[in-house]
C-alpha atoms as a PDB file:
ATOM      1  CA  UNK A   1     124.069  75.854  69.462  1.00  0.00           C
ATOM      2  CA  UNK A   2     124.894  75.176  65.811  1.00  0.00           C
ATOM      3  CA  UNK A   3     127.960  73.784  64.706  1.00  0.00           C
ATOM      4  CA  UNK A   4     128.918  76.708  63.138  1.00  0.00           C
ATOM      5  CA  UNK A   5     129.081  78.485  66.350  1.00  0.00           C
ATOM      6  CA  UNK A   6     130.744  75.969  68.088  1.00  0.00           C
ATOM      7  CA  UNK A   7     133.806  75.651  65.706  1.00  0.00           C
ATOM      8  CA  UNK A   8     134.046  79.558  66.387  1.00  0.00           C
ATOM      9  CA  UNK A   9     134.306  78.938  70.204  1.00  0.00           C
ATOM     10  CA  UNK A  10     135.895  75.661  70.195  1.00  0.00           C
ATOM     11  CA  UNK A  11     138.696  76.504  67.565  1.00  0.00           C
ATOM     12  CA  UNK A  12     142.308  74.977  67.253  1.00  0.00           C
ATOM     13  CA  UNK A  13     143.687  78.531  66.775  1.00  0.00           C
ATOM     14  CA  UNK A  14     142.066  80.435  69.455  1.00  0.00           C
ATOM     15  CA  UNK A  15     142.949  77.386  72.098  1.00  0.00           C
ATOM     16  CA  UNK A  16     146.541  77.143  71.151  1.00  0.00           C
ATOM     17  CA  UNK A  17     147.023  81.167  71.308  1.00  0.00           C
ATOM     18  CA  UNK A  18     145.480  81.147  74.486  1.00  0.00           C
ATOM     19  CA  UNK A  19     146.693  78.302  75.621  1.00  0.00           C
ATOM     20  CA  UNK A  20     150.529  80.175  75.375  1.00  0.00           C
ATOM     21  CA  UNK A  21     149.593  83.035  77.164  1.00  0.00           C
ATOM     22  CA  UNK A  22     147.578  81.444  80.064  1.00  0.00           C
ATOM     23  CA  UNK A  23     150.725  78.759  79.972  1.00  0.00           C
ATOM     24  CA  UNK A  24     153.468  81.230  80.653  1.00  0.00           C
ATOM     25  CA  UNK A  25     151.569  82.337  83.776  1.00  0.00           C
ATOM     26  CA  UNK A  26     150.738  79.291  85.008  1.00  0.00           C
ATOM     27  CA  UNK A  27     154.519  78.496  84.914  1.00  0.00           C
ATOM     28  CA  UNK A  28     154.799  81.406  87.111  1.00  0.00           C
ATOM     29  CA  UNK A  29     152.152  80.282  89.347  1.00  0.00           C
ATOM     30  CA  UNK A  30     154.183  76.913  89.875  1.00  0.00           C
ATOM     31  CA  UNK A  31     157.510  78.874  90.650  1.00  0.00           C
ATOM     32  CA  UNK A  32     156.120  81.798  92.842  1.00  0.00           C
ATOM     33  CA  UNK A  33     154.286  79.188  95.016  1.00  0.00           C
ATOM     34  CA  UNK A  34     156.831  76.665  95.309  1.00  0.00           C
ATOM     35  CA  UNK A  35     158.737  79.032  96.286  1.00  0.00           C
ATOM     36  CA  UNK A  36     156.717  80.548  98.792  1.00  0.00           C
ATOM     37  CA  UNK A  37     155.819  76.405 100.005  1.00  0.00           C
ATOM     38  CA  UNK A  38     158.957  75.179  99.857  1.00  0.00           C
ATOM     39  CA  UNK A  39     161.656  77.689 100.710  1.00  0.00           C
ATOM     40  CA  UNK A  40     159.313  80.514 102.678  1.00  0.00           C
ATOM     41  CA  UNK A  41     157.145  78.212 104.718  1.00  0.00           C
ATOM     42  CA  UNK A  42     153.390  79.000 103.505  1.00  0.00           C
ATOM     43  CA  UNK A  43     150.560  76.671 103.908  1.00  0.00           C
ATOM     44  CA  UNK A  44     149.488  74.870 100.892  1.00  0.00           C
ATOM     45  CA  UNK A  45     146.773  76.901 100.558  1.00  0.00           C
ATOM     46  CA  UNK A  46     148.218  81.036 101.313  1.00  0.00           C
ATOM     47  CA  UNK A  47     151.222  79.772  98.434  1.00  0.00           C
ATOM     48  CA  UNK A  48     148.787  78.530  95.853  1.00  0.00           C
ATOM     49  CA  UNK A  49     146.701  81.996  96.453  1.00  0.00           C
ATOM     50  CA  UNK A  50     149.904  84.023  96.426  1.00  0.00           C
ATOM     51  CA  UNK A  51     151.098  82.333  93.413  1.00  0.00           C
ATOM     52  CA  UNK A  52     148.227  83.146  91.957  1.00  0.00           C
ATOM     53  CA  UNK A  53     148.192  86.876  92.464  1.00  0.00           C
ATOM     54  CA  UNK A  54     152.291  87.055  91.420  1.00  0.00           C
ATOM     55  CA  UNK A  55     150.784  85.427  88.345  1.00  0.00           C
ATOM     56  CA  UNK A  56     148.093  87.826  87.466  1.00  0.00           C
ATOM     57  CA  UNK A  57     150.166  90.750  86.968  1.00  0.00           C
ATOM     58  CA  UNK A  58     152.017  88.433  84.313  1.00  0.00           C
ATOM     59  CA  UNK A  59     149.297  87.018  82.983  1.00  0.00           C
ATOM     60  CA  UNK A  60     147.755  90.813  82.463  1.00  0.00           C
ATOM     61  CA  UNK A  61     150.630  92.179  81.277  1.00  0.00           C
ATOM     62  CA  UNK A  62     150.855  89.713  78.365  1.00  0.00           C
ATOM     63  CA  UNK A  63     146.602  90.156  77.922  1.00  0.00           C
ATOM     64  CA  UNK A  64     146.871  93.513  77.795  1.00  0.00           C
ATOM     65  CA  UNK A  65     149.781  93.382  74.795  1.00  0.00           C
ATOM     66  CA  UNK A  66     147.966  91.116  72.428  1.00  0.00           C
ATOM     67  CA  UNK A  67     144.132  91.608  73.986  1.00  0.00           C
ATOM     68  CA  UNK A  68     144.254  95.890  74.145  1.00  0.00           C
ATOM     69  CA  UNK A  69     144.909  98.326  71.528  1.00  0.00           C
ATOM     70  CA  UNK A  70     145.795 101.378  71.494  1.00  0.00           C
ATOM     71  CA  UNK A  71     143.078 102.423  68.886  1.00  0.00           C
ATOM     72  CA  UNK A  72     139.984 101.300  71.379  1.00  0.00           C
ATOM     73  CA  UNK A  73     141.509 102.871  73.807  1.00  0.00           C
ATOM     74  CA  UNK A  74     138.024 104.056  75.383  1.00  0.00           C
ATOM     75  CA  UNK A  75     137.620 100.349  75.992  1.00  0.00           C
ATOM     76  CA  UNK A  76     140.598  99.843  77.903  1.00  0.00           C
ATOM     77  CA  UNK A  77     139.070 100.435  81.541  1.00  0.00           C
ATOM     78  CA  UNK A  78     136.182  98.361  80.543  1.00  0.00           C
ATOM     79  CA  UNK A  79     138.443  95.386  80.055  1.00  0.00           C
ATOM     80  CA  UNK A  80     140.545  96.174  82.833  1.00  0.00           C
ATOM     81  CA  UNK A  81     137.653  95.765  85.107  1.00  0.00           C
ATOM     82  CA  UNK A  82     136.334  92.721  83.329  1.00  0.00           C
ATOM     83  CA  UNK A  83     139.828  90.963  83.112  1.00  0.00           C
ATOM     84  CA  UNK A  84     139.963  91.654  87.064  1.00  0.00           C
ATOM     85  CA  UNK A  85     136.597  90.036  87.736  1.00  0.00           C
ATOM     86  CA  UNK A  86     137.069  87.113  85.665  1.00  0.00           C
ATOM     87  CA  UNK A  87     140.418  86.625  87.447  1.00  0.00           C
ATOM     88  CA  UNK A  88     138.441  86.812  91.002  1.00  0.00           C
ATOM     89  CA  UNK A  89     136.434  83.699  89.647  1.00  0.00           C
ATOM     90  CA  UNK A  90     139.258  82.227  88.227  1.00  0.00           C
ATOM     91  CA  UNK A  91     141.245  82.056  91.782  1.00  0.00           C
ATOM     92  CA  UNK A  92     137.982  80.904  93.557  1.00  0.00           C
ATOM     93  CA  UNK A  93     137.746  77.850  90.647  1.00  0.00           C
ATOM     94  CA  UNK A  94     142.019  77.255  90.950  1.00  0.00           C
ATOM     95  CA  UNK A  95     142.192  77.431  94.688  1.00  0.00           C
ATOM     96  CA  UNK A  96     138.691  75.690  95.383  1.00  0.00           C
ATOM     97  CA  UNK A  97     139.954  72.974  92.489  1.00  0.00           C
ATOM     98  CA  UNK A  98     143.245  72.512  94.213  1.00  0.00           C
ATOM     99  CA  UNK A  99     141.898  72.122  98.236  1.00  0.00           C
ATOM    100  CA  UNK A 100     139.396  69.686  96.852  1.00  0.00           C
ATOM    101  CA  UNK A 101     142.048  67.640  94.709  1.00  0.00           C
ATOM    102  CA  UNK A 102     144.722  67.669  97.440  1.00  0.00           C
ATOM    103  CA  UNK A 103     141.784  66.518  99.374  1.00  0.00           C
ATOM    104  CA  UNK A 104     140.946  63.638  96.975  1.00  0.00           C
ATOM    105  CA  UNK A 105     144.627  62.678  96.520  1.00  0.00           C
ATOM    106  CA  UNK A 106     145.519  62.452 100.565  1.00  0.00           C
ATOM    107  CA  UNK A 107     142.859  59.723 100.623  1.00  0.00           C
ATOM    108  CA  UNK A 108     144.176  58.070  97.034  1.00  0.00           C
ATOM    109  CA  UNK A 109     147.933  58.423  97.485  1.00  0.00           C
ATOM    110  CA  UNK A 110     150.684  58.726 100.408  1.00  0.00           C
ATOM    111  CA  UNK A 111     151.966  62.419 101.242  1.00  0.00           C
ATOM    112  CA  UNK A 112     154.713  61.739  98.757  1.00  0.00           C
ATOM    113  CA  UNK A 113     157.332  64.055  98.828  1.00  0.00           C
ATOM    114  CA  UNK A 114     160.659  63.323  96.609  1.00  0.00           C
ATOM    115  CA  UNK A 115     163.797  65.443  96.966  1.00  0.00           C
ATOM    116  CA  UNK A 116     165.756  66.718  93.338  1.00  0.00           C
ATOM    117  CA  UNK A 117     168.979  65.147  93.362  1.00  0.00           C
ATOM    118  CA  UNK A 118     170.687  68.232  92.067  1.00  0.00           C
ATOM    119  CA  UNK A 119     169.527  70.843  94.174  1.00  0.00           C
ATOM    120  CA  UNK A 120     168.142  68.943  97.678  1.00  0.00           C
ATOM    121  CA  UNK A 121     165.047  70.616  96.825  1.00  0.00           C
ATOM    122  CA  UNK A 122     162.045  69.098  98.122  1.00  0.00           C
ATOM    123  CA  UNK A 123     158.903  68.476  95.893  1.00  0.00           C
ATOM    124  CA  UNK A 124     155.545  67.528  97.239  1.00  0.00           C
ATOM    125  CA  UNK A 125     153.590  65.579  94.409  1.00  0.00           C
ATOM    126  CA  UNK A 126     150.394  65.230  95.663  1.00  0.00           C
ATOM    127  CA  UNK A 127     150.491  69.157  96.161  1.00  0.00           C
ATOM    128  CA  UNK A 128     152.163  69.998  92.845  1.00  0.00           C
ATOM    129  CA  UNK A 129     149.324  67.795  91.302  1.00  0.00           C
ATOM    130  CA  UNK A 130     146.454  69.260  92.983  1.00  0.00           C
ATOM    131  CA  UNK A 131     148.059  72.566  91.972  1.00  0.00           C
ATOM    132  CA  UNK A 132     147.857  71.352  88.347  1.00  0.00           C
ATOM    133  CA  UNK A 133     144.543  70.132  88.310  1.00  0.00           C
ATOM    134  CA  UNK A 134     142.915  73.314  90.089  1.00  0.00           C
ATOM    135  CA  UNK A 135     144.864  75.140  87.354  1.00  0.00           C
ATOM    136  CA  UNK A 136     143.246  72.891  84.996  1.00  0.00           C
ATOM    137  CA  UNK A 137     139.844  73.943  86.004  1.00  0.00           C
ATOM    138  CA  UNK A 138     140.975  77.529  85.878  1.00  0.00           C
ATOM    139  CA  UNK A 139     141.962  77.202  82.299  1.00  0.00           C
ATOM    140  CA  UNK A 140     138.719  76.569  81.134  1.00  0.00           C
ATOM    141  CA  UNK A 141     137.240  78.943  83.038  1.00  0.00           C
ATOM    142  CA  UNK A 142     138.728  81.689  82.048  1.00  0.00           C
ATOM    143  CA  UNK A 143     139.235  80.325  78.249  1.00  0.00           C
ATOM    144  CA  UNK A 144     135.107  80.626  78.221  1.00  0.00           C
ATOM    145  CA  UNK A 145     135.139  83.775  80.480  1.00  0.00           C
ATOM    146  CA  UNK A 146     137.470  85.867  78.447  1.00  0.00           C
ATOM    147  CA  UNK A 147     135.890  84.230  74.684  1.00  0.00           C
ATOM    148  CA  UNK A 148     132.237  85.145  75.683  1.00  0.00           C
ATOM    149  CA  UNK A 149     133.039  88.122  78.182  1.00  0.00           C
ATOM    150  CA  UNK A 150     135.922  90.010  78.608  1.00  0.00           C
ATOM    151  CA  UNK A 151     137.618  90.625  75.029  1.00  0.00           C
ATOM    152  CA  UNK A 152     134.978  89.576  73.182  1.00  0.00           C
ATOM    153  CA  UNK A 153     135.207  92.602  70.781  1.00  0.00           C
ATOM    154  CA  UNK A 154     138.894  93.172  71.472  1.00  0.00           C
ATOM    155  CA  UNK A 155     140.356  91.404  68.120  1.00  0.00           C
ATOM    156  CA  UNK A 156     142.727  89.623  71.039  1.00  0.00           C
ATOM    157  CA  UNK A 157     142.511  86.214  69.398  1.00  0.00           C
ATOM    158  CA  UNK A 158     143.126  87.683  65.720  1.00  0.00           C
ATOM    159  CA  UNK A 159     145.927  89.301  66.611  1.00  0.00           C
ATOM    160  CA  UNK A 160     147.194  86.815  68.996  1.00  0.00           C
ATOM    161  CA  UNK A 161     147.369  84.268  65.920  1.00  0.00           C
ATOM    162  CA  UNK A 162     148.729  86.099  63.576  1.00  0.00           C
ATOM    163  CA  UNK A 163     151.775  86.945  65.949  1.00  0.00           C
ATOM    164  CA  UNK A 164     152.178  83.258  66.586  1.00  0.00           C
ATOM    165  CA  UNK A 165     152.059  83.003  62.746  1.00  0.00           C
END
């Protein structure tokens, strides 16, 4: 690969503007499954898949404002169905990242949990950190998936940064 094509991949720009998009839904992703773990009672597993699913619709939603135009509309349901199969992978890579990690950091570290002071709320670290890390994994996933495959042709980065701009 020359070096010119890998400064187009592997640029500042695109990583940061996708970086804000993907990091507002993660956010989400933390939230919805604490809340399902913490308050609602879901394994480890179910909340991180859950939280991922509430977290699709977000993460779409703020894709499809940036990454679909009005103009190629005829293209729409062509990235729809991409953006959904790319997301598939992506929850096999965060949940399959996040069993394994857990896994890793049950043997590494105690089952820490601390409680916030403020509101008694319980926080499991060694989950929240496997969360993280299988999101990790996700990010660069689906930072290669949708560069090379889903809006490759979109103008989703171009218009991304100039908003940011």
């Amino acid at each position: 690969m020359s070096s010119k094509k890998q400064s187009k991949f592997l640029n500042k720009k695109d990583l940061v503007a996708y970086f804000l998009v993907a990091g507002t839904g993660a956010i989400v992703q933390i939230v919805a499954g604490s809340i399902l773990r913490n308050t609602l009672g879901f394994s480890y597993g179910a909340s991180v898949s859950y939280g991922y699913i509430i977290s699709f619709f977000v993460g779409f939603t703020l894709t499809k404002w940036f990454a679909f135009d009005a103009r190629n509309s005829n293209q729409t349901r062509r990235e729809v169905v991409k953006f959904m199969m790319v997301a598939t992978g992506s929850w096999g890579v965060t949940w399959v990242g996040s069993m394994m990690a857990l896994q890793l950091a049950h043997k590494i570290f105690a089952r820490g949990i601390i409680v916030l002071p403020v509101v008694h709320q319980p926080i499991h670290i060694n989950e929240l950190g496997s969360q993280v890390v299988g999101m990790g994994f996700s990010f660069v996933f689906n930072y290669i998936m949708h560069k090379t495959f889903t809006f490759k042709s979109t103008g989703f980065y171009h218009r991304l940064k100039s908003f940011i701009k």
